[in-house]
Protein backbone atom coordinates (compact mmCIF):
# COMPACT_ATOMS: atom_id res chain seq x y z
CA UNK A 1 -7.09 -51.84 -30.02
CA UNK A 2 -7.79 -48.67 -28.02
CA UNK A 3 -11.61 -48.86 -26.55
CA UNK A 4 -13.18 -45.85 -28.09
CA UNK A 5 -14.43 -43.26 -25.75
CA UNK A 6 -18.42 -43.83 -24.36
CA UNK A 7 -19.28 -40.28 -24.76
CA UNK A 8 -17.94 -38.19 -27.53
CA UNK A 9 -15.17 -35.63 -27.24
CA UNK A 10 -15.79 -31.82 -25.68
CA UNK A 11 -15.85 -29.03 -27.89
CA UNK A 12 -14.54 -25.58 -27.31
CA UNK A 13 -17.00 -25.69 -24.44
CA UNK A 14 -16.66 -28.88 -22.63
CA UNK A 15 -19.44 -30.98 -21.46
CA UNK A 16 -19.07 -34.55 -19.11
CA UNK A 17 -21.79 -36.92 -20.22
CA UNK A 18 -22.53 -37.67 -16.80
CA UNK A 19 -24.51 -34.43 -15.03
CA UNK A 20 -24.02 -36.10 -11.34
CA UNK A 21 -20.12 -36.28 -10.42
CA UNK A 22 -19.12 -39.69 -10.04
CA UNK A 23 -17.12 -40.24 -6.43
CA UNK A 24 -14.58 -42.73 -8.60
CA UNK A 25 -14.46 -40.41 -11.47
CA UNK A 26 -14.74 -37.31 -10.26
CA UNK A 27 -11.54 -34.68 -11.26
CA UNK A 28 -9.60 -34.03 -7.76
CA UNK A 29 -11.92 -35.78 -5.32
CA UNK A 30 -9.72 -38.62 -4.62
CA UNK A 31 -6.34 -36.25 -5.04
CA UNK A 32 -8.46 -33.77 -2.55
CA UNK A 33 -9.02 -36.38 -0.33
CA UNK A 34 -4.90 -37.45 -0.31
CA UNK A 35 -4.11 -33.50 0.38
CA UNK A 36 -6.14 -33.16 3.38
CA UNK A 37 -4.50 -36.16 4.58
CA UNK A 38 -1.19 -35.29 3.89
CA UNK A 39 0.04 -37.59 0.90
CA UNK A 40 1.24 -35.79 -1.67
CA UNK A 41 1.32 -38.91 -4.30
CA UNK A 42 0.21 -42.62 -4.19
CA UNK A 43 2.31 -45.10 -2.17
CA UNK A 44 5.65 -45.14 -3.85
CA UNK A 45 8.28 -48.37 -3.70
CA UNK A 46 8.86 -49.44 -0.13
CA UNK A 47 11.46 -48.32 1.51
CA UNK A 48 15.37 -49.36 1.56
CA UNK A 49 18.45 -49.12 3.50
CA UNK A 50 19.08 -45.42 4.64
CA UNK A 51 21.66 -43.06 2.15
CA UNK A 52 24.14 -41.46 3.65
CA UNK A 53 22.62 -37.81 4.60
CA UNK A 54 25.33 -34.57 4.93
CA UNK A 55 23.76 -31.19 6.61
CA UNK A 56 25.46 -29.13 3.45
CA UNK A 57 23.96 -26.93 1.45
CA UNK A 58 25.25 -25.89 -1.62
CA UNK A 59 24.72 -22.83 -3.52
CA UNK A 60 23.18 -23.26 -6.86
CA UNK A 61 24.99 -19.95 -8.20
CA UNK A 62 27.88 -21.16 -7.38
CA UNK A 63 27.92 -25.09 -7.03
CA UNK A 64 31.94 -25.96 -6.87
CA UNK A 65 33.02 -25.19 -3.38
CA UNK A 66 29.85 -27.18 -2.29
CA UNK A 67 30.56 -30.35 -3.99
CA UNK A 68 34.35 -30.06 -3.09
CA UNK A 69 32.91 -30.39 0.28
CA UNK A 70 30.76 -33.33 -0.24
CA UNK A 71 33.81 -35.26 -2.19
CA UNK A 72 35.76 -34.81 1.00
CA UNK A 73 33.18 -36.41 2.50
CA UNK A 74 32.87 -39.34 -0.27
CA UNK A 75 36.17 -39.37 -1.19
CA UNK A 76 38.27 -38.34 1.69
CA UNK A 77 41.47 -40.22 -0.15
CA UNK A 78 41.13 -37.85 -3.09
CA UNK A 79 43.64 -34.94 -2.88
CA UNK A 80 41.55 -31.58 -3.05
CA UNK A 81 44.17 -30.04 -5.87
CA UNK A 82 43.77 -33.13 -7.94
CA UNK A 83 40.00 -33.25 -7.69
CA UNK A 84 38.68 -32.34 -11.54
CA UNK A 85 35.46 -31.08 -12.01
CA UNK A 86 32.91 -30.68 -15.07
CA UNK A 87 29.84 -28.71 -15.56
CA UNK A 88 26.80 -30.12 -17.32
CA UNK A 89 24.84 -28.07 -18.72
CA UNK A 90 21.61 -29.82 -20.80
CA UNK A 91 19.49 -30.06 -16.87
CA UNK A 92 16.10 -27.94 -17.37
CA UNK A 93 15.85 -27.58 -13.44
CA UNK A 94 18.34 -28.70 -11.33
CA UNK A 95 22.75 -28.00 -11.69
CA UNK A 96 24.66 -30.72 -12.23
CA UNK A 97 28.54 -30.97 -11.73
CA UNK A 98 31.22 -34.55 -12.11
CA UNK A 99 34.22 -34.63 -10.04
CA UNK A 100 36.64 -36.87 -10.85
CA UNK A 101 40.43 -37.42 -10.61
CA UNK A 102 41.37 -39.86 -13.46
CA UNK A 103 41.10 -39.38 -17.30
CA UNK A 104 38.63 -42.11 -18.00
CA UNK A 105 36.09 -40.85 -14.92
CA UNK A 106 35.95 -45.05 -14.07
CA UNK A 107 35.33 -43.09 -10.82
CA UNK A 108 33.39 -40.33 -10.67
CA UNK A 109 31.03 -38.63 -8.43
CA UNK A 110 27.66 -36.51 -9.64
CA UNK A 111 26.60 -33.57 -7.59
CA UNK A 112 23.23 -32.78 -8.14
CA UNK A 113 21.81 -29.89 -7.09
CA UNK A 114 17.86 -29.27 -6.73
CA UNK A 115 16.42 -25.87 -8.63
CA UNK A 116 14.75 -23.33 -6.79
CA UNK A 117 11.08 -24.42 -5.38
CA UNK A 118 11.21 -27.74 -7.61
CA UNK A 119 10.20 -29.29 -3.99
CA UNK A 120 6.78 -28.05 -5.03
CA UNK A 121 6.51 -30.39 -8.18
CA UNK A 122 8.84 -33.34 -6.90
CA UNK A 123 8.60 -35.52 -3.87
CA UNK A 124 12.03 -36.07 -3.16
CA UNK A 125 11.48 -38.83 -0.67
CA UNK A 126 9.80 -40.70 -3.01
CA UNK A 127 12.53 -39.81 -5.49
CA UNK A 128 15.04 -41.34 -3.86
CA UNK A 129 13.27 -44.28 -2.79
CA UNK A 130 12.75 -44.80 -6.63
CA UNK A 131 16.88 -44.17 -6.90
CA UNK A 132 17.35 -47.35 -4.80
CA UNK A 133 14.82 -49.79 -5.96
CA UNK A 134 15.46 -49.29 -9.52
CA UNK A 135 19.27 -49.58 -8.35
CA UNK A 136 18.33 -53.24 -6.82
CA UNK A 137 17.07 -54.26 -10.41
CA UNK A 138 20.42 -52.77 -12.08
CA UNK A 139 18.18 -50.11 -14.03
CA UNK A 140 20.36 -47.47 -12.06
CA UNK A 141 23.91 -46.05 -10.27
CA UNK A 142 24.69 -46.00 -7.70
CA UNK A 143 23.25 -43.52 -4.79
CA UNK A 144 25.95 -42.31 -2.86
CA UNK A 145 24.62 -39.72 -0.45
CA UNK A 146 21.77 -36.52 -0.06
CA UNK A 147 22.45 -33.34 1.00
CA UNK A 148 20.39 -30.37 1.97
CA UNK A 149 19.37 -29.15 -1.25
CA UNK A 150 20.51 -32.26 -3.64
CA UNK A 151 21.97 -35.61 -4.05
CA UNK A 152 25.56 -37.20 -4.91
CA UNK A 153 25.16 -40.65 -7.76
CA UNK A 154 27.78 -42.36 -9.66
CA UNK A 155 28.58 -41.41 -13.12
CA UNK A 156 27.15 -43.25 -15.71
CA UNK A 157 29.32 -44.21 -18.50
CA UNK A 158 27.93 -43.24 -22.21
CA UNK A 159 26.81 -40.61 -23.82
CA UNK A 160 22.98 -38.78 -23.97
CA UNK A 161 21.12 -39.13 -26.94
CA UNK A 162 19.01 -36.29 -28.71
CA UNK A 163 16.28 -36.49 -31.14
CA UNK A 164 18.22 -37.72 -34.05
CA UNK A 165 19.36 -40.60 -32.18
CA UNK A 166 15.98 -42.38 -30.80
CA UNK A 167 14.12 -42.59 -34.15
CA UNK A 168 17.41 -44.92 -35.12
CA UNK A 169 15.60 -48.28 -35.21
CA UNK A 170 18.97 -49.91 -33.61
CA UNK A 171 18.56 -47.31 -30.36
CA UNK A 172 15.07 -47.52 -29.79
CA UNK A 173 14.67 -50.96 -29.65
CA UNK A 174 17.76 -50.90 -26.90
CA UNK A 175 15.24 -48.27 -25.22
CA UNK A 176 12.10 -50.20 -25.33
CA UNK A 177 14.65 -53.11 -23.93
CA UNK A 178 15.14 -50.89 -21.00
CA UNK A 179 11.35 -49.68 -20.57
CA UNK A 180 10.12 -53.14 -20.60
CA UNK A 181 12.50 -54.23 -17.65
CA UNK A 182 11.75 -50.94 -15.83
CA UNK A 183 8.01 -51.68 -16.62
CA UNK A 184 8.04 -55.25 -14.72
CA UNK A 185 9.51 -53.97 -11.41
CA UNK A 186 6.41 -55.31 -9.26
CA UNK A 187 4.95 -53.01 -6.40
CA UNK A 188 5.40 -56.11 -3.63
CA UNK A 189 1.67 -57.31 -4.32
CA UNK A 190 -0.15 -54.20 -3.25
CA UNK A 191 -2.42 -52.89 -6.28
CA UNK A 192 -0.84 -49.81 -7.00
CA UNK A 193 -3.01 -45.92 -8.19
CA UNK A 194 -1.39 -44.44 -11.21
CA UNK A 195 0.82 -41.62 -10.30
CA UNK A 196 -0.52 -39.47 -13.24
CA UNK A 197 -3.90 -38.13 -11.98
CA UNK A 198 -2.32 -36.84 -8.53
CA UNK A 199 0.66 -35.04 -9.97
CA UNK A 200 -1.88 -33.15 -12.64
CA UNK A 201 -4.00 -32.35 -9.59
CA UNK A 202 -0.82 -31.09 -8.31
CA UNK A 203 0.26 -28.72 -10.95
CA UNK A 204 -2.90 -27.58 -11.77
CA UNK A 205 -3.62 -26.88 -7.77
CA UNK A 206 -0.54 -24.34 -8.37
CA UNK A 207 -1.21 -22.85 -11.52
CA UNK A 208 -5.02 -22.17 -11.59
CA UNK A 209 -4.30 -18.67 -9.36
CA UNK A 210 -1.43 -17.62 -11.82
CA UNK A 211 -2.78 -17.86 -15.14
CA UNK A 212 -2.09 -15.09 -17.34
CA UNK A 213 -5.03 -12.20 -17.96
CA UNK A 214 -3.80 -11.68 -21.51
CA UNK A 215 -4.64 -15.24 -21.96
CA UNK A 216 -8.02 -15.59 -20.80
CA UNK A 217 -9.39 -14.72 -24.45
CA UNK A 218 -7.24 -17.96 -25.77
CA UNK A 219 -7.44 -20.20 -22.99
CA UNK A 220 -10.60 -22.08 -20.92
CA UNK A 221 -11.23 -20.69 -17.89
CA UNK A 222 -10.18 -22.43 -14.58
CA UNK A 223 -13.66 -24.35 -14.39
CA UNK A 224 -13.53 -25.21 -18.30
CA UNK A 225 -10.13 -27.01 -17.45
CA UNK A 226 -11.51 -28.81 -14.37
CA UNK A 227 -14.39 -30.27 -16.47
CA UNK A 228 -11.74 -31.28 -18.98
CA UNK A 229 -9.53 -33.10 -17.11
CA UNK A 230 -12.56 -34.97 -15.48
CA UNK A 231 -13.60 -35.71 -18.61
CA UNK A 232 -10.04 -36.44 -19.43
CA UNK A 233 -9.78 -38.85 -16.17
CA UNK A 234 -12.84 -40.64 -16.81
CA UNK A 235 -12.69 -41.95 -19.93
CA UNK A 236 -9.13 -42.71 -20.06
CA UNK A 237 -9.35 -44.92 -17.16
CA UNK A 238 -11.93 -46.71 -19.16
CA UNK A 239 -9.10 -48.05 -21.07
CA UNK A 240 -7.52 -50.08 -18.72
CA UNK A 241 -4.11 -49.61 -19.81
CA UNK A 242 -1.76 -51.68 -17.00
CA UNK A 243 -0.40 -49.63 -14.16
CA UNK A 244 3.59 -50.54 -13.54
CA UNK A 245 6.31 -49.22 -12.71
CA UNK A 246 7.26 -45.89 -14.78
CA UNK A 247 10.31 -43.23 -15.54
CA UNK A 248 7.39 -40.74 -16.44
CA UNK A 249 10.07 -38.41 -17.51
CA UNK A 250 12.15 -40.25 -20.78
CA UNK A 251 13.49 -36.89 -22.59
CA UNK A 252 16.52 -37.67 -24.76
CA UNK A 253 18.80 -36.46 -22.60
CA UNK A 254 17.69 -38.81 -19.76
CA UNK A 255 18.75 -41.75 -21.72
CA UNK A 256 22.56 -42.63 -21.86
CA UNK A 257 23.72 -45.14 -24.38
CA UNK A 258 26.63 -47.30 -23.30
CA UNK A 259 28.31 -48.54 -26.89
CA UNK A 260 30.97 -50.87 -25.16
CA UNK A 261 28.19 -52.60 -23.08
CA UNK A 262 25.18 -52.38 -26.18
CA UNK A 263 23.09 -50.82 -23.80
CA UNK A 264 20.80 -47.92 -22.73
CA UNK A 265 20.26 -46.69 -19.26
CA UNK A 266 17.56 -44.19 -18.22
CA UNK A 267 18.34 -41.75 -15.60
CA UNK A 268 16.88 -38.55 -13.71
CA UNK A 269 13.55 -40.08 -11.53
CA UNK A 270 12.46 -37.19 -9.98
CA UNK A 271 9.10 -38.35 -11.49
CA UNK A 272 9.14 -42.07 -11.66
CA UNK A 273 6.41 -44.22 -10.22
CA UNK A 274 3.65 -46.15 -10.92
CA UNK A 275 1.77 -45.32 -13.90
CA UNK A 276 -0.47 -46.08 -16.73
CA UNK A 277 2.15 -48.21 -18.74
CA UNK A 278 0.63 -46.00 -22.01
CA UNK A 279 1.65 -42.66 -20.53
CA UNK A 280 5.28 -44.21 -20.03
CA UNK A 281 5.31 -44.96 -23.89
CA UNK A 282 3.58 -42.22 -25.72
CA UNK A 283 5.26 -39.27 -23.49
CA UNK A 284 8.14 -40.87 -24.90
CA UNK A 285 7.36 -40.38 -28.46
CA UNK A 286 7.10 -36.72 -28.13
CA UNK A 287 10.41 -36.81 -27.74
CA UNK A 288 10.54 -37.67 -31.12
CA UNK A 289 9.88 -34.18 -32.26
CA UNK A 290 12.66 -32.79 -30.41
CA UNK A 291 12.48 -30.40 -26.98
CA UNK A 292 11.54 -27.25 -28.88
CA UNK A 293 11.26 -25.17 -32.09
CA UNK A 294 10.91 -28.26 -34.61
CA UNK A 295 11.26 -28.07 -37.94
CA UNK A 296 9.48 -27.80 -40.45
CA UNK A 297 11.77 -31.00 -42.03
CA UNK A 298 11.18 -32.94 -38.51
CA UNK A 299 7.39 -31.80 -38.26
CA UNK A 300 6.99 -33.69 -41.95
CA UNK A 301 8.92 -36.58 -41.15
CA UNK A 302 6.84 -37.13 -38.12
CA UNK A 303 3.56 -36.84 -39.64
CA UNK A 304 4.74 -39.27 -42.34
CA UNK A 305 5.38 -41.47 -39.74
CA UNK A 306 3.71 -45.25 -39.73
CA UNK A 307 3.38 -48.10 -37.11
CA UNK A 308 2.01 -50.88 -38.53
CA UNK A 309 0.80 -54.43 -37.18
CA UNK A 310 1.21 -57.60 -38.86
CA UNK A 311 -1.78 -56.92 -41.23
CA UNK A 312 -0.04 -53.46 -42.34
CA UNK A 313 -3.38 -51.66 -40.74
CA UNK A 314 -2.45 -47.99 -39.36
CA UNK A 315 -4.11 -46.28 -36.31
CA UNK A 316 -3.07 -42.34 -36.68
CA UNK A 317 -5.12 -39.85 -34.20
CA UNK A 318 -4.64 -36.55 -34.19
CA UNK A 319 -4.71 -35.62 -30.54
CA UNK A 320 -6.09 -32.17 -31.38
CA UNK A 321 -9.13 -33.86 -32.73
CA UNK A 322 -10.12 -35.45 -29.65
CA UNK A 323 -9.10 -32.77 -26.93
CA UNK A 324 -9.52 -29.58 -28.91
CA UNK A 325 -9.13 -27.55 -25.54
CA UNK A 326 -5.58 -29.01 -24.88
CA UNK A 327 -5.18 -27.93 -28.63
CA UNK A 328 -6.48 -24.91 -27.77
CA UNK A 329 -4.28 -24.01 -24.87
CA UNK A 330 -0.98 -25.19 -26.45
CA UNK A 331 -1.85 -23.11 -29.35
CA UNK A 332 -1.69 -19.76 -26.56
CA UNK A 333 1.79 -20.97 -25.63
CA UNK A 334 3.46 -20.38 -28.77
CA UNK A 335 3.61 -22.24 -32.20
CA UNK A 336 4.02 -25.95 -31.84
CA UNK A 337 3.71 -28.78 -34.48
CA UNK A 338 0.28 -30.99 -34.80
CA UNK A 339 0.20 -33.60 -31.88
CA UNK A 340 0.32 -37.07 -33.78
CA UNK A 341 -0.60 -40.03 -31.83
CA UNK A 342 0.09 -43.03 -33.38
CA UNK A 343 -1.09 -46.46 -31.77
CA UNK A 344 -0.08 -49.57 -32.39
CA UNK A 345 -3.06 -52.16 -33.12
């Protein structure tokens, strides 16, 4: 069962229970301290063999004579007037194109390129040193190559699933299949810092000089925020949820079920890493309510929504109830359903 906070939740106006920062505690001391010495995120996986590099960039405007390149490179047996190509079109940040030669894409090459200033939020070192390890344990494709501004993968076979398909009880069990075995990759008996509390220091470090001025009646002020997400930092590493290995970034589309094989893959880990094992799980059941603009139909269904243990007990939180300033500065984004947590006892 979830250790109840020590102190109870801030209001509107937030207030730590501890008046004297604590050095361990602290919001952004440790994640200061990294900065000024240059590491931009905890240790990530070691490091494998080297990928195949090509000095090519490739314009994200206008992505196909790029990646014709790079298959000549890859694929120098591949005719260039047989090479297919298709555009995908669900990415959020980066342009992705297949090329391919034969009908059934058995093989087919992934150009990937990076959106503009994305190097900002993503280490892409670490990114591809996540490619390969979680390539060793067969949780991945393979990496083929990087390139100035992207990366070149194998195509998965399957298809991506949306909203509808990972509340199927048949699906989501193949998915927490596939988290578990991501979740067990060990970190080579080092003790590894969850990824979450750096990358938040990260994005807010960017954000705090660009908030809006038509907000600032809605939303906490800068300072307001930092006392929140110390508060937010202390007590939830109180809980001692595990730190393993996490995808950190499981939107529907990022999950491609195989139906020959029975099987789920996860891909896109421009944000995996080690992480509270919790965070892994519950950012994954936002998903359930679907990228954007839910219904009103899905909004019901999800706060109808039970887990139950073996004694039929429910845990339901409303996540607005304990962080009313998160509430608060959703709520100035635009409408959004309530934020149901539920936990599993």
């Amino acid at each position: 069962m979830a250790v109840p906070p020590s102190a109870p939740p801030p209001r509107a106006s937030f207030h730590l229970s501890r008046h004297t920062p604590c050095p361990q505690c602290s919001w952004g001391m440790e994640e200061k301290a990294a900065a000024s010495a240059g590491c931009r995120e905890p240790p990530g996986p070691p490091r494998a063999a080297a990928v195949a590099y090509f000095g090519i960039s490739v314009d994200p405007d206008d992505i196909l004579p790029g990646a014709l390149r790079l298959i000549q490179e890859l694929r120098p047996h591949w005719k260039p007037e047989q090479v297919r190509t298709k555009r995908f079109t669900d990415g959020i940040t980066n342009k992705l194109v297949a090329c391919y030669v034969e009908e059934d894409m058995q093989d087919c090459v992934l150009v990937r390129v990076y959106g503009e200033r994305t190097e900002l939020l993503v280490d892409r070192e670490n990114e591809v040193r996540n490619f390969q390890l979680l390539r060793a344990h067969s949780c991945a494709p393979k990496l083929y190559c990087t390139f100035q501004n992207g990366l070149c993968y194998e195509y998965m076979q399957g298809v991506a699933l949306g909203p509808e398909h990972i509340r199927e009880p048949r699906l989501f069990r193949l998915i927490a299949l596939e988290m578990a075995k991501i979740h067990t990759i060990h970190a080579n008996g080092s003790l590894p810092k969850p990824t979450l509390w750096h990358k938040m220091y990260n994005y807010f470090t960017l954000v705090k000089n660009e908030i809006n001025p038509s907000l600032s009646a809605d939303v906490p002020k800068v300072e307001v925020l930092e006392r929140e997400l110390a508060w937010l930092k202390e007590h939830l590493s109180q809980l001692e949820s595990p730190v393993v290995f996490c995808h950190n970034d499981l939107l529907c589309k990022n999950i491609i079920y195989d139906s020959t094989k029975g099987h789920v893959r996860f891909i896109d880990y421009e944000y995996a890493g080690y992480n509270y094992q919790a965070f892994d799980i519950g950012n994954h059941f936002n998903e359930f309510a679907g990228p954007s603009c839910v219904s009103s139909t899905m909004t019901a269904s999800l706060q109808c929504c039970r887990v139950g243990n073996r004694h039929g007990e429910i845990a339901r939180l409303t996540l607005s109830g304990l962080f009313p300033g998160v509430s608060l500065l959703l709520g100035s984004l635009g409408p959004h359903p309530e934020p149901v947590l539920h936990h599993r006892l």
